[in-house]
N, C-alpha and C. Protein backbone atom coordinates (compact mmCIF):
# COMPACT_ATOMS: atom_id res chain seq x y z
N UNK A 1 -15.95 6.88 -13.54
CA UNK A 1 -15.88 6.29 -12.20
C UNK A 1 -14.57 5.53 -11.99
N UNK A 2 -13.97 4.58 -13.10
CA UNK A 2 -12.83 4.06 -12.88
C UNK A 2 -11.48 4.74 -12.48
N UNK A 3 -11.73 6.07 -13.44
CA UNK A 3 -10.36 6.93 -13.44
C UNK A 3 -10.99 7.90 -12.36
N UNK A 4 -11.93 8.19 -11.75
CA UNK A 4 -12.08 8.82 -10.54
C UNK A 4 -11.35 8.17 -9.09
N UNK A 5 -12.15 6.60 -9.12
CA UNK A 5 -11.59 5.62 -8.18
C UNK A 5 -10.06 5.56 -7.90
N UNK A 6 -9.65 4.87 -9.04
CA UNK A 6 -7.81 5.22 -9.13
C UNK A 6 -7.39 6.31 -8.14
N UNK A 7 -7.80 7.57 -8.78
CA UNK A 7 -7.15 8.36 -7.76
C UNK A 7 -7.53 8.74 -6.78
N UNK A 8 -8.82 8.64 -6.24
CA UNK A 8 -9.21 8.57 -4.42
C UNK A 8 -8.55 7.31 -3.88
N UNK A 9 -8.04 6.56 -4.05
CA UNK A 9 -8.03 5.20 -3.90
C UNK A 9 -6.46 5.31 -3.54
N UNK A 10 -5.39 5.50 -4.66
CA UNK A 10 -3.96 5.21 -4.62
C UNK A 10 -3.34 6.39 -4.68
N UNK A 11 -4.26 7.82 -4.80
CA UNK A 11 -3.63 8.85 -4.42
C UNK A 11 -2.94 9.27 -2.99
N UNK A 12 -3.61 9.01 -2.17
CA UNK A 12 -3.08 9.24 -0.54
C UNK A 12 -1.63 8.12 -0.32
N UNK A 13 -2.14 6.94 -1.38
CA UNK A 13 -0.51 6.13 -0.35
C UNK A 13 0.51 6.87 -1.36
N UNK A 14 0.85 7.49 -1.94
CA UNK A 14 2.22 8.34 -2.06
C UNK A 14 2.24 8.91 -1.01
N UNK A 15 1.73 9.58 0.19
CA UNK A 15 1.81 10.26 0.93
C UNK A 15 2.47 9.26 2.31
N UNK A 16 1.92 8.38 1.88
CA UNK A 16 2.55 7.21 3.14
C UNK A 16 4.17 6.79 3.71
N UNK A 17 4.76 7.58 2.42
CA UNK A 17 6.63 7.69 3.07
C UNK A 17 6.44 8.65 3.76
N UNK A 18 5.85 10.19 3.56
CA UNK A 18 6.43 10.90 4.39
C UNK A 18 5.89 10.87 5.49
N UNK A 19 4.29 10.11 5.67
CA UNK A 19 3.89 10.32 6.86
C UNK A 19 4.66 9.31 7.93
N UNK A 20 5.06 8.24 7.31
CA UNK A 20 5.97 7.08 8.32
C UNK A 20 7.41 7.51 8.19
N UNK A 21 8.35 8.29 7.21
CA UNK A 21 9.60 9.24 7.71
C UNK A 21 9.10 10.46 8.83
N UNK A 22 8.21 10.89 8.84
CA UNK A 22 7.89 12.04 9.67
C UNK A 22 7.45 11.28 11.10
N UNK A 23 7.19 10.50 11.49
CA UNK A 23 6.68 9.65 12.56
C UNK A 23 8.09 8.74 13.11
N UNK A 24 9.10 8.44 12.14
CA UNK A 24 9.99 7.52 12.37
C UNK A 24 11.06 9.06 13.16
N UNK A 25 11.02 9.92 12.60
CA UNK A 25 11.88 11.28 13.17
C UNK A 25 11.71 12.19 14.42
N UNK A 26 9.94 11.27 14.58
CA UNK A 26 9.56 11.95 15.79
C UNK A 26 8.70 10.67 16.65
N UNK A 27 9.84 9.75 17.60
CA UNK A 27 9.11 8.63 18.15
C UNK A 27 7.64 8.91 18.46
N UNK A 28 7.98 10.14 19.13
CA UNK A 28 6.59 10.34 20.16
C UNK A 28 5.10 10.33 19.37
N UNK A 29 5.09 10.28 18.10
CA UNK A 29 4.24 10.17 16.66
C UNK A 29 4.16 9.35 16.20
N UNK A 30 5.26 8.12 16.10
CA UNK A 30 5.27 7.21 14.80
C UNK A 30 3.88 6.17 15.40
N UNK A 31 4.02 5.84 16.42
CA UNK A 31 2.21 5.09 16.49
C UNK A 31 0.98 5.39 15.56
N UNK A 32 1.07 7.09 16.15
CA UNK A 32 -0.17 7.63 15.06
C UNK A 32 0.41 7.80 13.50
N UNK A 33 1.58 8.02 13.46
CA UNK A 33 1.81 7.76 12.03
C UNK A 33 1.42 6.07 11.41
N UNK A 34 1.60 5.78 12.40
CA UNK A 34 0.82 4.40 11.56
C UNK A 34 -0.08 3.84 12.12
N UNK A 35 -0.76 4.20 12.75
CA UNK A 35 -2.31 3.97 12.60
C UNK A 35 -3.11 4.75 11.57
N UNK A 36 -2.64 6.00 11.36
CA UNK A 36 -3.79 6.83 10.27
C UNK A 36 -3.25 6.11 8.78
N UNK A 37 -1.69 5.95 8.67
CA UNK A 37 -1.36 4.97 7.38
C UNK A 37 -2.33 3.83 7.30
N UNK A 38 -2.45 3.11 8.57
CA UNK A 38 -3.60 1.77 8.68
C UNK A 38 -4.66 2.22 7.96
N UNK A 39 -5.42 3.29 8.89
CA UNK A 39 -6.68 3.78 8.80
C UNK A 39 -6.80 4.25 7.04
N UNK A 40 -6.17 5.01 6.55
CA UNK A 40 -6.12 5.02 5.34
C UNK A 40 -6.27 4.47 4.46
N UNK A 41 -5.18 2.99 4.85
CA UNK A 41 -5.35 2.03 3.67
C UNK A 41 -6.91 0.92 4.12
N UNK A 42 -7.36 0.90 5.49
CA UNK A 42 -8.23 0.03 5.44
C UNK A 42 -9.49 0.72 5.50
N UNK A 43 -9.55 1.89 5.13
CA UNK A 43 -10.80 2.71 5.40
C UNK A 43 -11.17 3.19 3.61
N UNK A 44 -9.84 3.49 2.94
CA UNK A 44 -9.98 4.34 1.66
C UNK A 44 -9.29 3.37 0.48
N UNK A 45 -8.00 3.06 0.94
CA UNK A 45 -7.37 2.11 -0.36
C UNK A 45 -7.99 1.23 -1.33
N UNK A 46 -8.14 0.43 0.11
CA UNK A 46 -8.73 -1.18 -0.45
C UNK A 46 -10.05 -1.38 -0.46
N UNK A 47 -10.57 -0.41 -0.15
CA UNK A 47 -12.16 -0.66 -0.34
C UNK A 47 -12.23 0.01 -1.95
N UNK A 48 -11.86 0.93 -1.85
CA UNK A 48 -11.84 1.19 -3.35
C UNK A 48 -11.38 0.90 -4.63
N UNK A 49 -10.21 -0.06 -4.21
CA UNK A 49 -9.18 -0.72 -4.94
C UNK A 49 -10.16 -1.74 -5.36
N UNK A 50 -11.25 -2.51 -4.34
CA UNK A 50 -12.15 -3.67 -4.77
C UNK A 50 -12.87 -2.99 -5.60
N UNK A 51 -13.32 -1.99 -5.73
CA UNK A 51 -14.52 -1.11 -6.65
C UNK A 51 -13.72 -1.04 -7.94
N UNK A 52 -12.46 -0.65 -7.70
CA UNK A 52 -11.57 -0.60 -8.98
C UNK A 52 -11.64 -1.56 -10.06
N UNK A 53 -11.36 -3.04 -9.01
CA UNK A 53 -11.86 -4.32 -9.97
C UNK A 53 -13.31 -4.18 -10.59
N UNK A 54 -14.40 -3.65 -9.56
CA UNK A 54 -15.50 -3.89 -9.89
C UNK A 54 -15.85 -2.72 -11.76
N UNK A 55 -15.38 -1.65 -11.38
CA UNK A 55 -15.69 -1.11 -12.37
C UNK A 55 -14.86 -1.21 -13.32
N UNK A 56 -13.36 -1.80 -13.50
CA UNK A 56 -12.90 -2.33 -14.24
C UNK A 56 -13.32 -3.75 -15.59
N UNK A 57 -13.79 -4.43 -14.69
CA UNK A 57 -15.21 -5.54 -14.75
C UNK A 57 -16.14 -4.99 -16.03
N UNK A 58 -16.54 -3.82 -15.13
CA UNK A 58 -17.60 -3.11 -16.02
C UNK A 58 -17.52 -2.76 -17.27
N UNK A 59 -15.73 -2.32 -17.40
CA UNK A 59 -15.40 -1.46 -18.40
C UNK A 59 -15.35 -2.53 -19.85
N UNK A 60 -14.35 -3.71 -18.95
CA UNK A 60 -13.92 -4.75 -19.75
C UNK A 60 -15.07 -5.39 -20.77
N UNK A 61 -16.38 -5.52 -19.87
CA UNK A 61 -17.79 -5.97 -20.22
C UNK A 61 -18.20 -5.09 -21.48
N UNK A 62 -18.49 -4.11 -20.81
CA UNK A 62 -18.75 -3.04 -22.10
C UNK A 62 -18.36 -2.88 -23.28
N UNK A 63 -16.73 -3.09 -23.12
CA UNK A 63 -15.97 -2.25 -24.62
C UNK A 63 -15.64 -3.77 -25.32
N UNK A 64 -15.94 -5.12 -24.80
CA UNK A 64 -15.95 -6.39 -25.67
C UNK A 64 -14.38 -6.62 -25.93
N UNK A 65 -13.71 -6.15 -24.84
CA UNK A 65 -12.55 -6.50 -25.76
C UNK A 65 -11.98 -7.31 -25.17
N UNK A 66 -11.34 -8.18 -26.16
CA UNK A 66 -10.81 -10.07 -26.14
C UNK A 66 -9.76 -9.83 -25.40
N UNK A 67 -9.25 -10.28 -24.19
CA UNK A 67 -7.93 -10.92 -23.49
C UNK A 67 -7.18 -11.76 -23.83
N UNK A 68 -7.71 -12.82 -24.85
CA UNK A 68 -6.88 -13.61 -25.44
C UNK A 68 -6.38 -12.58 -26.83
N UNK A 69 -6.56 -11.56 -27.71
CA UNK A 69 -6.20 -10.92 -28.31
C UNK A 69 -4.70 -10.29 -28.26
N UNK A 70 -3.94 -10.24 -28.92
CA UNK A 70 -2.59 -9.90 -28.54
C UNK A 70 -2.21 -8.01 -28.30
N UNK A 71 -3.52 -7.63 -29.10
CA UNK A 71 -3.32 -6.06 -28.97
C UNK A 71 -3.79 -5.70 -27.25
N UNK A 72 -4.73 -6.74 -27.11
CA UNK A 72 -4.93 -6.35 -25.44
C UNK A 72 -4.22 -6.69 -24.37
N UNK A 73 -2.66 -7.46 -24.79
CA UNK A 73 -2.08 -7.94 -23.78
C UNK A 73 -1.56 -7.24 -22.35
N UNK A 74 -1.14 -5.74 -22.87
CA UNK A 74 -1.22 -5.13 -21.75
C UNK A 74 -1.76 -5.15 -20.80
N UNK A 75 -3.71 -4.95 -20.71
CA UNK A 75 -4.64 -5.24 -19.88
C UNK A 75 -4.89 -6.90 -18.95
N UNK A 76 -4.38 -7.77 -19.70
CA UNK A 76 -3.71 -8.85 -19.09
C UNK A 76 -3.06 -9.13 -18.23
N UNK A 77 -1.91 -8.36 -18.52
CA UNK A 77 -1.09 -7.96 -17.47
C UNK A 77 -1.34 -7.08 -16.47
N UNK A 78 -2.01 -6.18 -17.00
CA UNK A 78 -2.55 -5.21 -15.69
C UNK A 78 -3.30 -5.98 -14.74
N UNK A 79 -4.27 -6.64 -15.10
CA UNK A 79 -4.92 -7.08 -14.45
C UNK A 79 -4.31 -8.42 -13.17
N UNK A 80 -3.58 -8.84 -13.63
CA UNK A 80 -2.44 -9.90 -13.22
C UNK A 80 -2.05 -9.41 -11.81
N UNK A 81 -1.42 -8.00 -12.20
CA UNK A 81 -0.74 -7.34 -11.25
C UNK A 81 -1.59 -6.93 -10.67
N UNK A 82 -2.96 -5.86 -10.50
CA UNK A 82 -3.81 -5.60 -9.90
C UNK A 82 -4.49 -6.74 -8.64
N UNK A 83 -4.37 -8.13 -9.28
CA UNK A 83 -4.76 -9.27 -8.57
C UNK A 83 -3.80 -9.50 -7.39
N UNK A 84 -2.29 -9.30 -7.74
CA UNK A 84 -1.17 -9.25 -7.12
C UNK A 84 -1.14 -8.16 -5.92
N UNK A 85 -1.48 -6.71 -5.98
CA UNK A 85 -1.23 -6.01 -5.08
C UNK A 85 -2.47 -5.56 -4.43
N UNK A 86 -3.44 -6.65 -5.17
CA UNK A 86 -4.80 -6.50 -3.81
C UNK A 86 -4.92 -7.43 -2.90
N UNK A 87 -4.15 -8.77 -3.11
CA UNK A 87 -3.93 -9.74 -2.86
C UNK A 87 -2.93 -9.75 -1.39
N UNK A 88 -1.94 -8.76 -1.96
CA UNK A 88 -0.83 -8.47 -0.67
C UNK A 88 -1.04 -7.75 0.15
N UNK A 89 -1.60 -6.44 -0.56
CA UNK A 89 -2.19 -5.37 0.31
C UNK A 89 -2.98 -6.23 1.77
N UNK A 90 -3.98 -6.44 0.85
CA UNK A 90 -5.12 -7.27 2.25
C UNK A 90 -4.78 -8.12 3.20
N UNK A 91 -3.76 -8.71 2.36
CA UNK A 91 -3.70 -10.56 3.58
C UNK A 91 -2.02 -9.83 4.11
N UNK A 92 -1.24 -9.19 3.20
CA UNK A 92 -0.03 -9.36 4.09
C UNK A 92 0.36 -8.07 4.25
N UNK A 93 0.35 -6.63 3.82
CA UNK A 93 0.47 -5.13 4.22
C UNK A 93 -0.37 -4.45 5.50
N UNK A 94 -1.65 -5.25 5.27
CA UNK A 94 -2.78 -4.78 6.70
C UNK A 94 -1.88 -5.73 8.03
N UNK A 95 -1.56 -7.23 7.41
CA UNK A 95 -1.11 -7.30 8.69
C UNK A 95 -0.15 -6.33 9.31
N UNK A 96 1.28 -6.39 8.50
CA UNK A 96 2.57 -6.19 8.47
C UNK A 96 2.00 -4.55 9.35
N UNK A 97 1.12 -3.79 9.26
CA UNK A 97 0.64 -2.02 9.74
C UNK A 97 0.28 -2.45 11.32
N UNK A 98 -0.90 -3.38 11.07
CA UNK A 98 -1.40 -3.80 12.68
C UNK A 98 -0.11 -4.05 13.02
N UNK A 99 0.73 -5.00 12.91
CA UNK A 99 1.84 -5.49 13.82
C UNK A 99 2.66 -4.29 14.29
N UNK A 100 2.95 -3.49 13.39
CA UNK A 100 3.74 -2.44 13.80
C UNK A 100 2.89 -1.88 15.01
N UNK A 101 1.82 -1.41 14.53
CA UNK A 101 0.66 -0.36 15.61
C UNK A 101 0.90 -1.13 17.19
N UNK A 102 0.28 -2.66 17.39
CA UNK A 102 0.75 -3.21 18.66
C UNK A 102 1.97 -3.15 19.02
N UNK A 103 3.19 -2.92 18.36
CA UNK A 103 4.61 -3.06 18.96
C UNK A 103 5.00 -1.50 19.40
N UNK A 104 4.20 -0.69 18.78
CA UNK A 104 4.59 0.52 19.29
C UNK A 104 3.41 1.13 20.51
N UNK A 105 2.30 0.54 20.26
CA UNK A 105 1.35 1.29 21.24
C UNK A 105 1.42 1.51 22.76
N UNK A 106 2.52 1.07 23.33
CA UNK A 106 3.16 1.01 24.80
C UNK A 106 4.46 1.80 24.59
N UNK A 107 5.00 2.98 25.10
CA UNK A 107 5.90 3.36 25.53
C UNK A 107 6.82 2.51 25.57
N UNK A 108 8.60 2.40 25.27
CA UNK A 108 9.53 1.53 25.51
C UNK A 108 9.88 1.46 27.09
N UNK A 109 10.40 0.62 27.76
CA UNK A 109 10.98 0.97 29.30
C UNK A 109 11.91 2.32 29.47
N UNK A 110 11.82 2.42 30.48
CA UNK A 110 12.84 3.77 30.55
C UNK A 110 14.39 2.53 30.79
N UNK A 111 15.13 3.92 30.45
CA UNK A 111 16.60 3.02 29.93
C UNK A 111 16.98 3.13 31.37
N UNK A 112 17.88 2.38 31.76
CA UNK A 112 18.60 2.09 33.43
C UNK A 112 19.16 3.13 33.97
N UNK A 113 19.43 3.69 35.14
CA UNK A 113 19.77 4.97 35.86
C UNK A 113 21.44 5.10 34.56
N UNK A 114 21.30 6.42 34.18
CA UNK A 114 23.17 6.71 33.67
C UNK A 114 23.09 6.20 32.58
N UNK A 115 22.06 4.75 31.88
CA UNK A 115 22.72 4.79 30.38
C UNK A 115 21.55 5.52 29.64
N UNK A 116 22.29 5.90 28.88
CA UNK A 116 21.66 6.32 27.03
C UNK A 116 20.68 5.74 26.77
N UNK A 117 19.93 6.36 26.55
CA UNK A 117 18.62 5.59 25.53
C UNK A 117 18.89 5.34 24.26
N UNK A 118 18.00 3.99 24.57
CA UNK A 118 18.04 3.04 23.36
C UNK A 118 17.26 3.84 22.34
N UNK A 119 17.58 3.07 21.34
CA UNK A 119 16.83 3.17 19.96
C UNK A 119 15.50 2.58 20.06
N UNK A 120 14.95 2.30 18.89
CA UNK A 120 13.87 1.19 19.12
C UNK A 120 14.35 -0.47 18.87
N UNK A 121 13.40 -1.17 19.80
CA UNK A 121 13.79 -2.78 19.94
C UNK A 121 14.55 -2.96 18.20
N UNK A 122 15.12 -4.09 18.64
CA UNK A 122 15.32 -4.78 17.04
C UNK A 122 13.95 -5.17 16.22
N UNK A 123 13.10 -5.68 17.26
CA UNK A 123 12.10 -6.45 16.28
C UNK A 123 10.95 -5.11 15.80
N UNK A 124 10.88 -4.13 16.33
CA UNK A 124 10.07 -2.67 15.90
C UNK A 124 11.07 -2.63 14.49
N UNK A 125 12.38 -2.07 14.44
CA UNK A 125 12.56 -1.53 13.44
C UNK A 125 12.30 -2.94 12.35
N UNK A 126 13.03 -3.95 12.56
CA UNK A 126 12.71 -5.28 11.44
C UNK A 126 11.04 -5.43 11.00
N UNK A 127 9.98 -4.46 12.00
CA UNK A 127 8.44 -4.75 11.31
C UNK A 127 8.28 -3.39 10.29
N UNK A 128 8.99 -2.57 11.25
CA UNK A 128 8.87 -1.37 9.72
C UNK A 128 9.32 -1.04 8.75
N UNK A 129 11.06 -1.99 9.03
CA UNK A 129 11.40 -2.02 7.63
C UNK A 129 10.49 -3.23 6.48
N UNK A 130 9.99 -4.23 7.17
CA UNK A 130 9.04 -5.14 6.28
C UNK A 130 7.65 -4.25 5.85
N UNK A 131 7.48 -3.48 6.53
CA UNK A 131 6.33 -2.27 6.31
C UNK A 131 6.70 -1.32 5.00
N UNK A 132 8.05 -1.01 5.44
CA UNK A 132 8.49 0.00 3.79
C UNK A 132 8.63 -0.84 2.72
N UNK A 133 9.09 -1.70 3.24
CA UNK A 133 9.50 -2.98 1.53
C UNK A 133 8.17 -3.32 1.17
N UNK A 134 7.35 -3.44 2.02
CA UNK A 134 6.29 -4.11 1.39
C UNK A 134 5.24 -2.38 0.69
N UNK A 135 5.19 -1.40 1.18
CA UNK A 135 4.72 -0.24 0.25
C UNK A 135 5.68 0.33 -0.69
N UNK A 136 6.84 -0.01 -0.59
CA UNK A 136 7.31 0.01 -2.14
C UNK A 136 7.15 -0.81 -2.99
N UNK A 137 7.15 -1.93 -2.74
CA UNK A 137 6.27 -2.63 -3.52
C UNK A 137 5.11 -2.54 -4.30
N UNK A 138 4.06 -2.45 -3.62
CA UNK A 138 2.68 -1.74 -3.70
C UNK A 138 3.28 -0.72 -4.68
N UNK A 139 3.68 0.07 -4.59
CA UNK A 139 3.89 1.47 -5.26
C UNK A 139 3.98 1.35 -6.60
N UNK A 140 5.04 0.48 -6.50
CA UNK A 140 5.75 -0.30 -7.85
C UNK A 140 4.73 -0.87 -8.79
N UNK A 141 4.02 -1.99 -8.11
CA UNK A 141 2.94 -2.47 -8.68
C UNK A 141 1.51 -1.33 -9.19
N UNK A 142 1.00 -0.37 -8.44
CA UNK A 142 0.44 0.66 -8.78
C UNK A 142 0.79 1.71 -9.84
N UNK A 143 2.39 1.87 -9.86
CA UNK A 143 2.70 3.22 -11.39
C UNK A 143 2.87 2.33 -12.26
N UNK A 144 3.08 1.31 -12.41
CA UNK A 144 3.41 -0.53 -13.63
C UNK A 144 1.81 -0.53 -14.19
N UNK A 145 1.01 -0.57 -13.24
CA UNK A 145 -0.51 -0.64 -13.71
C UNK A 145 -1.33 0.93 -14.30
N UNK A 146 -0.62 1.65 -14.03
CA UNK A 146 -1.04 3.25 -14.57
C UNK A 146 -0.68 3.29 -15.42
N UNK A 147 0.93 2.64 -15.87
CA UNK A 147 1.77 3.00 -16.84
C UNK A 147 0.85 2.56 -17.90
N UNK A 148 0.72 0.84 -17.70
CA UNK A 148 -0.50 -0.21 -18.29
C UNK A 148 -1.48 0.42 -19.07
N UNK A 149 -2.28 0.85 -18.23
CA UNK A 149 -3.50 1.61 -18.72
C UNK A 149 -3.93 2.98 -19.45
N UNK A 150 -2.73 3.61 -18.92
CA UNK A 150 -2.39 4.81 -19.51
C UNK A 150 -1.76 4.87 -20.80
N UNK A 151 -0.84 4.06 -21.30
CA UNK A 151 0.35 3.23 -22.65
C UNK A 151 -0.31 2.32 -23.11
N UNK A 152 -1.33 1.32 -23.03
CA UNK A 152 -1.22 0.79 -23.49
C UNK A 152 -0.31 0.26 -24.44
N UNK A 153 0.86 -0.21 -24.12
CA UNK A 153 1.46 -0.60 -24.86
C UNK A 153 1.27 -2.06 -25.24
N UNK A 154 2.20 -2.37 -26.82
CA UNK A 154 1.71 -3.23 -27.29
C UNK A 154 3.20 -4.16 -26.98
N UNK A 155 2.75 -5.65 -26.89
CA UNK A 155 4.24 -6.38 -26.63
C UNK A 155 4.59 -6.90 -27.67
């Protein structure tokens, strides 16, 4: 169940650059590109990401093994970080998606008779670039915790 979870869970957000490059290349999309990114992470991620802890919990319970032990330090750390990117995910990535979704869900003005159309506002692109920094992040923190669990390595 744990190593099932993992990957229903953090398999789809690799998919989350191309669906927000493919939405950023085609204005008339990037809304729904990030609402189904939303929908994704608040429908599939993080609900499962909490189960992750939960059956992690389980695992830890079961196999008796000491955290204060130095051969288990890895899992220490995993767990550290796991606390870390469920922590951000929830309180500051869900926002950082909603904010984007309201700034785009209205059409921009049409540009003035004769000039060029604009780009998007300053403050749209400054929420999606805080949107990519903050899922690379995530990302980071997610293959660090695979690596973890997968290596156990010893420090």
């Amino acid at each position: 169940l744990h190593i099932f979870g993992a990957i229903v869970a953090f398999g789809p957000t690799f998919a989350f650059p191309l669906i927000g490059g493919m939405g950023g290349n085609e204005p008339m999309h990037a809304n729904f590109a990030r609402r189904i990114t939303g929908k994704i992470e608040g429908g599939i991620t993080i609900p499962l990401a909490v189960v992750q802890g939960i059956t992690g919990l389980g695992l830890l319970l079961i196999s008796g093994r000491n955290l204060a032990d130095r051969a288990n330090y890895w899992l220490g750390v995993a767990i550290v970080l796991y606390a870390i990117a469920l922590g951000f995910a929830i309180f500051v990535q869900t926002k950082r998606i909603e904010h984007v979704v309201a700034l785009t869900s209205s059409p921009p003005p049409p540009p003035a008779p004769g000039a060029a159309p604009a780009g998007p506002p300053p403050v749209v692109l400054a929420a999606v670039k805080a949107v990519r920094q903050g899922g690379t992040l995530l990302t980071v923190l997610v293959v660090t915790i695979i690596f973890l669990m997968v290596m156990k390595p010893t420090f």
